[in-house]
N, C-alpha and C. Protein backbone atom coordinates (compact mmCIF):
# COMPACT_ATOMS: atom_id res chain seq x y z
N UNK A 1 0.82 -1.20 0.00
CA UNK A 1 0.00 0.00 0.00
C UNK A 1 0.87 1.27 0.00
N UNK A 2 1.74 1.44 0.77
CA UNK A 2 3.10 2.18 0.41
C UNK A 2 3.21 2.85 -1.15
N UNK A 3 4.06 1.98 -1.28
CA UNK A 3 4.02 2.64 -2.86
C UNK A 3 2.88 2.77 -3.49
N UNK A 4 1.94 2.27 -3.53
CA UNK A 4 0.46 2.80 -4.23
C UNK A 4 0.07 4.12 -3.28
N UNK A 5 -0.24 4.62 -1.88
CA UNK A 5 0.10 5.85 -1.91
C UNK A 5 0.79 6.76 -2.66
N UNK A 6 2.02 6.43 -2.77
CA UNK A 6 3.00 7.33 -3.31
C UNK A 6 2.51 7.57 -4.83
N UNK A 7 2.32 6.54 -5.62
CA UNK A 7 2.04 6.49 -7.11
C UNK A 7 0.55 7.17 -7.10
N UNK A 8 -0.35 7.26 -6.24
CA UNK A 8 -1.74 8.11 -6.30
C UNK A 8 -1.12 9.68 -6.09
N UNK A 9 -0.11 9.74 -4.88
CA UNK A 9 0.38 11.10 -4.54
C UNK A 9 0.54 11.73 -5.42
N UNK A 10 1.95 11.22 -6.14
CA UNK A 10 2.55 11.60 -7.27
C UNK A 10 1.78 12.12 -8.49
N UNK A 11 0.85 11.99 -8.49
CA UNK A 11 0.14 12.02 -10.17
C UNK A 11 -0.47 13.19 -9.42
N UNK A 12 -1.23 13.16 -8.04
CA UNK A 12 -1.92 14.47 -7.88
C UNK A 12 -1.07 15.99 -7.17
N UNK A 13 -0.23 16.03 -6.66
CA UNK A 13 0.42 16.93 -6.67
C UNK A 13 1.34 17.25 -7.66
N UNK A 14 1.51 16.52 -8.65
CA UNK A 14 2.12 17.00 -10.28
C UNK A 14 1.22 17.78 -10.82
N UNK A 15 -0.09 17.41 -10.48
CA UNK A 15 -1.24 18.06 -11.78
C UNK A 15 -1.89 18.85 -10.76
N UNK A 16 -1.56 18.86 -9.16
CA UNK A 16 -2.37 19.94 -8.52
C UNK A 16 -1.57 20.92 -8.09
N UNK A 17 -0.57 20.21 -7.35
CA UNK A 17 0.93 21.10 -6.53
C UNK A 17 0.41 20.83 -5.02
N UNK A 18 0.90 21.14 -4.09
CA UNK A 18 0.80 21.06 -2.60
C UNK A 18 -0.65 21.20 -2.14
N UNK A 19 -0.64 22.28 -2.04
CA UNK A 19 -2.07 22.91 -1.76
C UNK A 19 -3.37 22.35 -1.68
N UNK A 20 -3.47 21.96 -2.83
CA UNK A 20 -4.52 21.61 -3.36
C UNK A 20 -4.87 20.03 -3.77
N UNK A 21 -3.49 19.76 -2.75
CA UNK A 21 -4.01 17.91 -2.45
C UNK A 21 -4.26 17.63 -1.60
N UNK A 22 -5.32 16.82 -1.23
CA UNK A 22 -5.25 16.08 -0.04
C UNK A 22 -5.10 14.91 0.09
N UNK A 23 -5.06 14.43 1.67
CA UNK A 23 -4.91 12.91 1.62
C UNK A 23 -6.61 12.38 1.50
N UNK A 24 -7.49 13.30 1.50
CA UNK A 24 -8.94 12.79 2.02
C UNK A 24 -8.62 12.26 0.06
N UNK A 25 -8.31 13.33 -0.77
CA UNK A 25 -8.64 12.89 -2.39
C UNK A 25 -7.47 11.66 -2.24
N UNK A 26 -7.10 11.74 -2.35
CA UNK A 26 -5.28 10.28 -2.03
C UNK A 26 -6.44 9.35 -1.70
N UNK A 27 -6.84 9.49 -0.32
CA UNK A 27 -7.64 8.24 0.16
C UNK A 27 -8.71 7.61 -0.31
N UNK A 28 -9.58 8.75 -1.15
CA UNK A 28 -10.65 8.60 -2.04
C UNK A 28 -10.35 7.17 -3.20
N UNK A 29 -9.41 8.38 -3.84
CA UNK A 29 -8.92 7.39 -5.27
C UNK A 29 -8.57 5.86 -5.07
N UNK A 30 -7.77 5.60 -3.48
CA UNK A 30 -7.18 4.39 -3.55
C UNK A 30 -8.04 3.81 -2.89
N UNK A 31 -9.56 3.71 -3.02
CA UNK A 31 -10.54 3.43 -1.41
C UNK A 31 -10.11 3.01 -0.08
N UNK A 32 -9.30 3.65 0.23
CA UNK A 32 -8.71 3.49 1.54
C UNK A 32 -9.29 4.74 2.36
N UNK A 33 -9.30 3.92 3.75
CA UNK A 33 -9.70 5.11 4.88
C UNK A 33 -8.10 6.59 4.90
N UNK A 34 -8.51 7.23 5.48
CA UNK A 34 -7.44 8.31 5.82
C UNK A 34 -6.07 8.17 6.75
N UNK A 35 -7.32 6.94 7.93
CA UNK A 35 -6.36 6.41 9.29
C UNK A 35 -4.99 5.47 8.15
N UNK A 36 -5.62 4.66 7.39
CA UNK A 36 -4.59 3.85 6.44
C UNK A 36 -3.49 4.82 6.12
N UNK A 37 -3.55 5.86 5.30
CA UNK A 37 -2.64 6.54 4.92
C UNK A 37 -1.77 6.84 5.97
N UNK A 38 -2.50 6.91 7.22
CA UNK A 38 -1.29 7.71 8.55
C UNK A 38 -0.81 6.60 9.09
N UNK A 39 -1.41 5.64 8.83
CA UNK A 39 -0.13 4.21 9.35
C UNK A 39 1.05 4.43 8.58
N UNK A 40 1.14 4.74 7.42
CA UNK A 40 1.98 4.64 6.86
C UNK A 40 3.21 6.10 6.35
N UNK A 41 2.29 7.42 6.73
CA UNK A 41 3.06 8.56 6.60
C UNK A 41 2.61 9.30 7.76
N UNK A 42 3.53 9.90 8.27
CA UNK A 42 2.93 10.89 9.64
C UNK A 42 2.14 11.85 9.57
N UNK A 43 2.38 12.89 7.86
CA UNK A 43 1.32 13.85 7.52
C UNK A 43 1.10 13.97 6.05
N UNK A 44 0.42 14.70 5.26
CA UNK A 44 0.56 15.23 4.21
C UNK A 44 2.15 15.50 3.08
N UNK A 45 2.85 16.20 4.51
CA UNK A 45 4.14 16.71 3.99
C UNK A 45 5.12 15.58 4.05
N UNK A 46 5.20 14.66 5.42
CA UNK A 46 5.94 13.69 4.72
C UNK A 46 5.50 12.54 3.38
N UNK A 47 4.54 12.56 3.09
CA UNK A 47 3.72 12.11 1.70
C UNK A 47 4.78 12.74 0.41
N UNK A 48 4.46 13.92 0.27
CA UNK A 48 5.25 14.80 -0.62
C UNK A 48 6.72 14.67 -0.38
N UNK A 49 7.18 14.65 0.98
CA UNK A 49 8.49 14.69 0.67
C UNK A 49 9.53 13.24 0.00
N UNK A 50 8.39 12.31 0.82
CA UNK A 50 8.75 10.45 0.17
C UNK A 50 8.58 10.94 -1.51
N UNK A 51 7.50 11.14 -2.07
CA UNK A 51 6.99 11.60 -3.64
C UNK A 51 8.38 12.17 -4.22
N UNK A 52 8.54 13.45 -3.65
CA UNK A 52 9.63 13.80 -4.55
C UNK A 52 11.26 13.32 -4.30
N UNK A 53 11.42 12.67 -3.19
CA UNK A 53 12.76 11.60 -3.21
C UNK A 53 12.64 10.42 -4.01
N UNK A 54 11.43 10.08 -4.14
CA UNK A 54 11.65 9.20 -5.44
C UNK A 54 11.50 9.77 -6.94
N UNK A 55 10.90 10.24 -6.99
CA UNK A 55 11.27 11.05 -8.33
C UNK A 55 12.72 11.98 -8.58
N UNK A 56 13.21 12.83 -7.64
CA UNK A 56 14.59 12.91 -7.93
C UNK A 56 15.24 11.79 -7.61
N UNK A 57 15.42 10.80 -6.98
CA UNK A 57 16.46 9.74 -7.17
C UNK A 57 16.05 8.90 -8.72
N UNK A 58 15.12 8.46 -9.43
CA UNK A 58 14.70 8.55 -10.81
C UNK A 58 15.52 9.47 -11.93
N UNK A 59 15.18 10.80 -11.28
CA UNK A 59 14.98 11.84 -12.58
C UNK A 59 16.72 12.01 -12.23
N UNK A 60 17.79 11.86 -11.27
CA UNK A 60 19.00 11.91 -11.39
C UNK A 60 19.48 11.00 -11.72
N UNK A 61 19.03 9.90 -11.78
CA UNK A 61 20.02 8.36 -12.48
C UNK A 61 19.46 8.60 -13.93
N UNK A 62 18.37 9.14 -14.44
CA UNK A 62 18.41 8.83 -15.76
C UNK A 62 19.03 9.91 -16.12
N UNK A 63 19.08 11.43 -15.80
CA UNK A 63 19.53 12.71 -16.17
C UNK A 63 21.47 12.72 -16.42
N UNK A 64 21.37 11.45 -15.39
CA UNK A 64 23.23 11.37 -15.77
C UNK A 64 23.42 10.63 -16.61
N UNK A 65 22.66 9.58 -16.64
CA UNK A 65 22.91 8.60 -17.96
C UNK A 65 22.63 9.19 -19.34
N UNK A 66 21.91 10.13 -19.66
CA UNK A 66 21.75 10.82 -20.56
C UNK A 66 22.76 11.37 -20.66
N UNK A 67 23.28 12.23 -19.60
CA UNK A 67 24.78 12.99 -19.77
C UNK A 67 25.97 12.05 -20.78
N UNK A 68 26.38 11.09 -19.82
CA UNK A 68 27.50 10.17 -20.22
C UNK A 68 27.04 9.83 -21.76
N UNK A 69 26.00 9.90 -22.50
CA UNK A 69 25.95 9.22 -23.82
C UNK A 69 26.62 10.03 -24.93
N UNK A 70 27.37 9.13 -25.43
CA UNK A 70 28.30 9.79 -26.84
C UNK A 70 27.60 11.11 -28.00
N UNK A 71 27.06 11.47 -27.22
CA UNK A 71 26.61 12.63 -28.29
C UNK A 71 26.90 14.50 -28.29
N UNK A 72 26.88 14.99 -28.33
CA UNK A 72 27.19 16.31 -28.82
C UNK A 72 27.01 17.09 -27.33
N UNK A 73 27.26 18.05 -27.16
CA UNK A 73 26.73 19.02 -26.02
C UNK A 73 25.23 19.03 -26.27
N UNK A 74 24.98 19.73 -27.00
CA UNK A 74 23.77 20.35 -27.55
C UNK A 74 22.59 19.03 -27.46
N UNK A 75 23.44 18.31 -28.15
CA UNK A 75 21.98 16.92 -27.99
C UNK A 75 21.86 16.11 -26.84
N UNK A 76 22.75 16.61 -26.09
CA UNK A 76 22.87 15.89 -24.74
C UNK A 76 22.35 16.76 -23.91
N UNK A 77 21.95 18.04 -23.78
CA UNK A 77 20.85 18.92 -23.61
C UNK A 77 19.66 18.73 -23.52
N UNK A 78 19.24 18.93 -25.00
CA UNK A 78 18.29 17.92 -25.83
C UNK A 78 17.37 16.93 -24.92
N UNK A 79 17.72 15.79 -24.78
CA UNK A 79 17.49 14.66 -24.78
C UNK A 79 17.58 14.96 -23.62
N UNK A 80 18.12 15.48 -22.74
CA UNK A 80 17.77 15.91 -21.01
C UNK A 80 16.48 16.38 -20.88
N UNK A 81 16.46 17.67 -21.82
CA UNK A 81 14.95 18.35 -21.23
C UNK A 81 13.92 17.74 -22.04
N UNK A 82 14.23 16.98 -23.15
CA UNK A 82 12.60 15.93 -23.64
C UNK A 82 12.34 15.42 -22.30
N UNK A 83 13.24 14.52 -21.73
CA UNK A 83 13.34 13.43 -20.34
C UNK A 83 12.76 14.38 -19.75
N UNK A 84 13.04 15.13 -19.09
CA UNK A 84 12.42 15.74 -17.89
C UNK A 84 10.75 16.31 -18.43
N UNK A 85 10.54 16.72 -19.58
CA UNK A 85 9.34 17.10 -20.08
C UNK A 85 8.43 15.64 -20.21
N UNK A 86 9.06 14.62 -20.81
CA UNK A 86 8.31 13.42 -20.60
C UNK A 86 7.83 12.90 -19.01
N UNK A 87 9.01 12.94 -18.09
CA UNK A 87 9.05 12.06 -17.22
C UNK A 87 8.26 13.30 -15.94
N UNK A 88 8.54 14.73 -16.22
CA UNK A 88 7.91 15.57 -15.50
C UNK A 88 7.27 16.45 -16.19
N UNK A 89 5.96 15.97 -16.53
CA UNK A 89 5.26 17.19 -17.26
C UNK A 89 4.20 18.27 -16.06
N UNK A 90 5.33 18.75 -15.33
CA UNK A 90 4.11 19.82 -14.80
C UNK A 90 5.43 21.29 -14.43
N UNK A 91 4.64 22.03 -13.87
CA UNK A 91 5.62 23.53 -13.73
C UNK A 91 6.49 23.07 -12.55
N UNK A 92 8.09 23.05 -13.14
CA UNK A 92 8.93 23.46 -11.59
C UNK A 92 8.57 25.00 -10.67
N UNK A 93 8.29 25.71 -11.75
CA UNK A 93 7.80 26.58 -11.11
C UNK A 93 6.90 26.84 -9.45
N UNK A 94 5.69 25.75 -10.11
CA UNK A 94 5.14 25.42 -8.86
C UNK A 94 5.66 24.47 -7.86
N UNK A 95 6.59 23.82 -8.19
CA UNK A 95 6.99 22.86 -7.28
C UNK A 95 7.85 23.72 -6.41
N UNK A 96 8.60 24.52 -7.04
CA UNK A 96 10.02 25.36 -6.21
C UNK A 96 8.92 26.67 -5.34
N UNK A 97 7.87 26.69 -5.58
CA UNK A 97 7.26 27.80 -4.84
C UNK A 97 6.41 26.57 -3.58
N UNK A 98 6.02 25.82 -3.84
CA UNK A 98 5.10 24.63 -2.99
C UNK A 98 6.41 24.61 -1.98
N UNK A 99 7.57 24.17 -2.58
CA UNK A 99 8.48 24.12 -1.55
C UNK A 99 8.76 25.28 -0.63
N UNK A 100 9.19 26.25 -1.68
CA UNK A 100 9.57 27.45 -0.33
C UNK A 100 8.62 28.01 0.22
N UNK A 101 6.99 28.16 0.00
CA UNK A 101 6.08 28.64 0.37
C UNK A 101 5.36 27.97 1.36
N UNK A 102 5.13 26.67 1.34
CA UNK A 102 4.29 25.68 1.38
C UNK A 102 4.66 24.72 2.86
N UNK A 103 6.13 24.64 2.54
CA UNK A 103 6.56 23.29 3.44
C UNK A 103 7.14 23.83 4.95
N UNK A 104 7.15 23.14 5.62
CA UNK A 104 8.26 23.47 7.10
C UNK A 104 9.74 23.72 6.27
N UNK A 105 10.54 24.67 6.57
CA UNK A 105 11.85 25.01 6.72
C UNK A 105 12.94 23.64 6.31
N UNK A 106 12.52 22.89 7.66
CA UNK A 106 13.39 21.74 7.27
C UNK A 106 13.33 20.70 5.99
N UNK A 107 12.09 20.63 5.60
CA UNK A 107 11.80 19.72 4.55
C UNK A 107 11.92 20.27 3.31
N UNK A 108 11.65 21.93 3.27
CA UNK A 108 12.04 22.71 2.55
C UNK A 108 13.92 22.28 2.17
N UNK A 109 14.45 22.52 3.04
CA UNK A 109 15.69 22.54 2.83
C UNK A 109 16.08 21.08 2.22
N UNK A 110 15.69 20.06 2.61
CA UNK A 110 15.87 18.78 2.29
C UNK A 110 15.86 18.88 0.60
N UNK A 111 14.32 18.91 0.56
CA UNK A 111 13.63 18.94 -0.63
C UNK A 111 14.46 19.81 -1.91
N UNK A 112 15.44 21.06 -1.46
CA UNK A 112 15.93 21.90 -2.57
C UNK A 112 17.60 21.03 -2.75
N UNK A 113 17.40 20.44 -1.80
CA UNK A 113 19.42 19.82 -1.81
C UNK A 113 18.95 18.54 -2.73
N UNK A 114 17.66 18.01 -2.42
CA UNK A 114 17.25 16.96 -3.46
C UNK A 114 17.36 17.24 -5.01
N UNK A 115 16.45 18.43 -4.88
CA UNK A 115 16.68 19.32 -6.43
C UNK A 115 18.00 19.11 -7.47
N UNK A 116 18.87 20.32 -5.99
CA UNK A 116 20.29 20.65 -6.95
C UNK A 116 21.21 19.20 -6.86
N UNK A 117 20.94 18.11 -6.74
CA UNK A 117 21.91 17.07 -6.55
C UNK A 117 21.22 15.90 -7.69
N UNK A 118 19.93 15.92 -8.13
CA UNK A 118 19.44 15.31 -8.62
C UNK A 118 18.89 16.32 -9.98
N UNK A 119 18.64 17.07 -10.24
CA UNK A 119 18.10 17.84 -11.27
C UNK A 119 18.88 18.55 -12.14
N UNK A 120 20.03 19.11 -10.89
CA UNK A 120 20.28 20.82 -11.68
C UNK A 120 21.71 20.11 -11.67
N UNK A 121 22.54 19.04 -10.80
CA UNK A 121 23.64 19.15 -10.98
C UNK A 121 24.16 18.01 -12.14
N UNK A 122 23.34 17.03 -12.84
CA UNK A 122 23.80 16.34 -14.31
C UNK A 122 23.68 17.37 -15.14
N UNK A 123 23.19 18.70 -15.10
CA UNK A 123 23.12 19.45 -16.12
C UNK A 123 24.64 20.71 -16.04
N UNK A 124 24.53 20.83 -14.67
CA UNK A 124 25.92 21.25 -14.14
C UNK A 124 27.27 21.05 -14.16
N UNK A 125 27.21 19.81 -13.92
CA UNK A 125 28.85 19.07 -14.49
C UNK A 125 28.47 18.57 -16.09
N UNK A 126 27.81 18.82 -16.76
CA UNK A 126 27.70 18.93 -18.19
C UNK A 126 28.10 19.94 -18.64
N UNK A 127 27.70 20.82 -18.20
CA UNK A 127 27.99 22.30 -18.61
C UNK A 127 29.28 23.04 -18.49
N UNK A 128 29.57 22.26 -16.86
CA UNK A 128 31.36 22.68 -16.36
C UNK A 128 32.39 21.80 -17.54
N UNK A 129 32.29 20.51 -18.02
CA UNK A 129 32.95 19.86 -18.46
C UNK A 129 32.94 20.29 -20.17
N UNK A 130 32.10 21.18 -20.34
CA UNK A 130 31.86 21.68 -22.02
C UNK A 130 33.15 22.50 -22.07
N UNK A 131 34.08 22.28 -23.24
CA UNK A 131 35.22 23.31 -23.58
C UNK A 131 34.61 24.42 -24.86
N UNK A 132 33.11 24.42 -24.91
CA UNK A 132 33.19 25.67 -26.19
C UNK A 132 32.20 26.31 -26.00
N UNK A 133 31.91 26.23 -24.45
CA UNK A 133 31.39 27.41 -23.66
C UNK A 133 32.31 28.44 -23.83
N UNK A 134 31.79 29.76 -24.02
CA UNK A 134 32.50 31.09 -23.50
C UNK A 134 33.09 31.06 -22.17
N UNK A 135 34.43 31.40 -22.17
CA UNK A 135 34.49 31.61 -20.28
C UNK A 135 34.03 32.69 -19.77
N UNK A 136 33.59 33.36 -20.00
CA UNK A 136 33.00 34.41 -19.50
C UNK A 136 31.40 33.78 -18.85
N UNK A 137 31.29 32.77 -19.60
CA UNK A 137 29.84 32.29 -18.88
C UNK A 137 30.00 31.17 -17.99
N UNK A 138 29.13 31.85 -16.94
CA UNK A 138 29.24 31.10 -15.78
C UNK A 138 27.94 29.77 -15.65
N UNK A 139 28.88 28.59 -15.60
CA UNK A 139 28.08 27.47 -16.00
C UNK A 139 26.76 27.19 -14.92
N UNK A 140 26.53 28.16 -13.41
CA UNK A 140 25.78 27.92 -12.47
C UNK A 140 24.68 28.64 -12.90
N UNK A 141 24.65 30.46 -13.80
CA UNK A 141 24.22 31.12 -14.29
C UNK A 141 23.67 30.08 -15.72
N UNK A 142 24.18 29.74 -16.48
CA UNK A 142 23.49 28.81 -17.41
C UNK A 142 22.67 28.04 -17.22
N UNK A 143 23.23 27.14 -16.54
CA UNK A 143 22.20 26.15 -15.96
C UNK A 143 20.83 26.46 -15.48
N UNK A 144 20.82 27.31 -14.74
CA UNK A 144 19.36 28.52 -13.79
C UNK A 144 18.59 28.83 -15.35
N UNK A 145 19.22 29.85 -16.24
CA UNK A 145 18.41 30.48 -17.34
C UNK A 145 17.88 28.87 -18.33
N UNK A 146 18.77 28.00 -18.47
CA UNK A 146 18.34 26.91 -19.41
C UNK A 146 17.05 26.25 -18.47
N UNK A 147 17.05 26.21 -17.28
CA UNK A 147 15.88 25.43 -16.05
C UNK A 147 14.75 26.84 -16.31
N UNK A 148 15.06 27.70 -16.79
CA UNK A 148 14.22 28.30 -16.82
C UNK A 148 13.24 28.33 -18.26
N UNK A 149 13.85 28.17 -18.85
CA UNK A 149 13.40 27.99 -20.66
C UNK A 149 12.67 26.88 -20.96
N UNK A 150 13.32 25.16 -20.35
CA UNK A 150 12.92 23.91 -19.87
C UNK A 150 11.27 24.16 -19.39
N UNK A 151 11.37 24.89 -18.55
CA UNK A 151 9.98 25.06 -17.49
C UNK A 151 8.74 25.37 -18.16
N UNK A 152 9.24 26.43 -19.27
CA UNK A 152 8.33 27.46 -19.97
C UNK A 152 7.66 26.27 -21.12
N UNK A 153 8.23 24.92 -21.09
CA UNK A 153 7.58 24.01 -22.10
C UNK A 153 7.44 22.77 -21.51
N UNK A 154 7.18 22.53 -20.13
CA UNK A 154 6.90 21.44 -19.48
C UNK A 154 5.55 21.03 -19.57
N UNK A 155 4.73 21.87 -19.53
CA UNK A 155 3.18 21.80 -19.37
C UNK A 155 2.63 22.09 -20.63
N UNK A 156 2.86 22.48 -21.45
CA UNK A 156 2.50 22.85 -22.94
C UNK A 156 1.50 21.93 -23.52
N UNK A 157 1.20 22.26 -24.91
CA UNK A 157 0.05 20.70 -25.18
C UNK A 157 1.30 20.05 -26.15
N UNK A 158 0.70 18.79 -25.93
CA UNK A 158 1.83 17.65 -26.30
C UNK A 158 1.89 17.59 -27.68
N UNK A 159 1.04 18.26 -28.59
CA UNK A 159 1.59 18.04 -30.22
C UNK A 159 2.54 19.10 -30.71
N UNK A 160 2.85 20.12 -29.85
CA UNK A 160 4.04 21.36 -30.21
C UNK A 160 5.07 21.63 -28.80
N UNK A 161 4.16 20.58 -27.76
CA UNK A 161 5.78 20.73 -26.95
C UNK A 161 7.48 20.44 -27.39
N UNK A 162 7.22 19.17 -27.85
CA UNK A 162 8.89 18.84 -28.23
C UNK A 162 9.31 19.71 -29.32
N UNK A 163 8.62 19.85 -30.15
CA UNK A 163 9.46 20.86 -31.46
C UNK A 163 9.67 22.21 -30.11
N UNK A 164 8.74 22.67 -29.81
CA UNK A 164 8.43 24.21 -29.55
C UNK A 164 10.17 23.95 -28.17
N UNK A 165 10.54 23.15 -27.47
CA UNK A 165 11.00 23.19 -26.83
C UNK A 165 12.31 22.55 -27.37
N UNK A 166 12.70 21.61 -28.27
CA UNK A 166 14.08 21.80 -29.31
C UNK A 166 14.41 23.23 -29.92
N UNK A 167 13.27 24.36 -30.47
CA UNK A 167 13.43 25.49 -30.86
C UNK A 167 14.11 26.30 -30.25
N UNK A 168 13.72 25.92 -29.06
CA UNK A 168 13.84 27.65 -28.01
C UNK A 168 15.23 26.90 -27.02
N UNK A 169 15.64 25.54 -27.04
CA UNK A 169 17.22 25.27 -26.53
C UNK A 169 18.19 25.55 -27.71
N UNK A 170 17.96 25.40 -29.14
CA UNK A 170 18.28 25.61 -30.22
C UNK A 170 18.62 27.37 -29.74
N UNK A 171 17.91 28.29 -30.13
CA UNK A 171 17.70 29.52 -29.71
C UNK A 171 19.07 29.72 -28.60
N UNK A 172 18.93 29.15 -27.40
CA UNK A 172 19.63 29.54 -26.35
C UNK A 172 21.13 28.87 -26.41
N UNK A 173 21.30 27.98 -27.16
CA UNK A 173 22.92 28.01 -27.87
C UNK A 173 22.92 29.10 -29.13
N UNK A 174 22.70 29.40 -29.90
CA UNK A 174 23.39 29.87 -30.71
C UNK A 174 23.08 31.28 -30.87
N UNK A 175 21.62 31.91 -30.23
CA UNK A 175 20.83 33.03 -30.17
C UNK A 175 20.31 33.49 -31.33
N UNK A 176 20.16 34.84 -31.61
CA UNK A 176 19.38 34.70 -32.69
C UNK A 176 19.91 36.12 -33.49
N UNK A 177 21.40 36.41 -33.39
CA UNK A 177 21.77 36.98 -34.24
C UNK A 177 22.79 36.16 -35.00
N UNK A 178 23.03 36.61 -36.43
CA UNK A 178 24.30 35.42 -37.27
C UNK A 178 25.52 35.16 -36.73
């Protein structure tokens, strides 16, 4: 029952965010009482915080394995933010505000070291290890503006997400003067 919590969690705070889940809907969906759910998690927030340790321990083993594959900077980019658009189609946006807005301090803090160790840093030591970066650009500053571009096509509708979001990483290597 464990993991079927988690796999009901997961789908509704992706498509709701914090707020606006509960365990009464959690408990609904899986016909389980509420008391069930608290045998097994102490509140709401540790619910979410189990949810997103398994999804960043996921979304960082595949995000590095993508890294290590023989292909280009650029397509090794690529093929990062399809993954994360496939495997996470909802706003980091809302997730990074659920967190700092939303959670206790401590779980907060947990939850963002989960982030940058699982999310932001296969894209990080990708970026540090690129030799035809500008040095003038700072690969921590890259990384932030590219998580930001990523975001803007996570939720999109699915017949112009992937082009619309190859376009606009396309765009942010090479820009858009000759």
């Amino acid at each position: 029952m464990y993991e079927e919590i988690l796999d009901v969690a997961e789908e509704l705070f992706m498509k709701q965010g914090y707020n606006d889940t509960s365990t009464r809907q959690i408990a609904k969906i899986l016909e389980i009482t509420q008391p069930n759910i608290y045998y097994h998690f102490k509140n709401k927030e540790e619910i979410y915080y189990q949810v997103m340790q398994r999804l960043a321990n996921e979304v960082g083993k595949n995000l590095s394995e993508l890294s290590a594959k023989e292909n280009s900077f650029e397509e090794k980019i690529i093929s990062m933010a399809f993954y994360l658009q496939k495997r996470h189609p909802f706003s980091l946006f809302m997730m990074m505000h659920d967190i700092q807005h939303t959670l206790n301090p401590e779980t907060a803090r947990k939850l963002f070291t989960l982030w940058q160790d699982s999310y932001k840093r296969p894209f990080l030591d990708l970026f540090e290890r690129e030799s035809q970066i500008r040095t003038s650009v700072d690969p921590e500053f890259a990384v932030r503006q590219l998580f930001i571009l990523i975001s803007a096509y996570l939720d999109s509708p699915a017949e112009v997400r992937e082009e619309n979001l190859k376009q606009a990483i396309e765009l942010f290597f090479h820009g858009v003067l000759q």
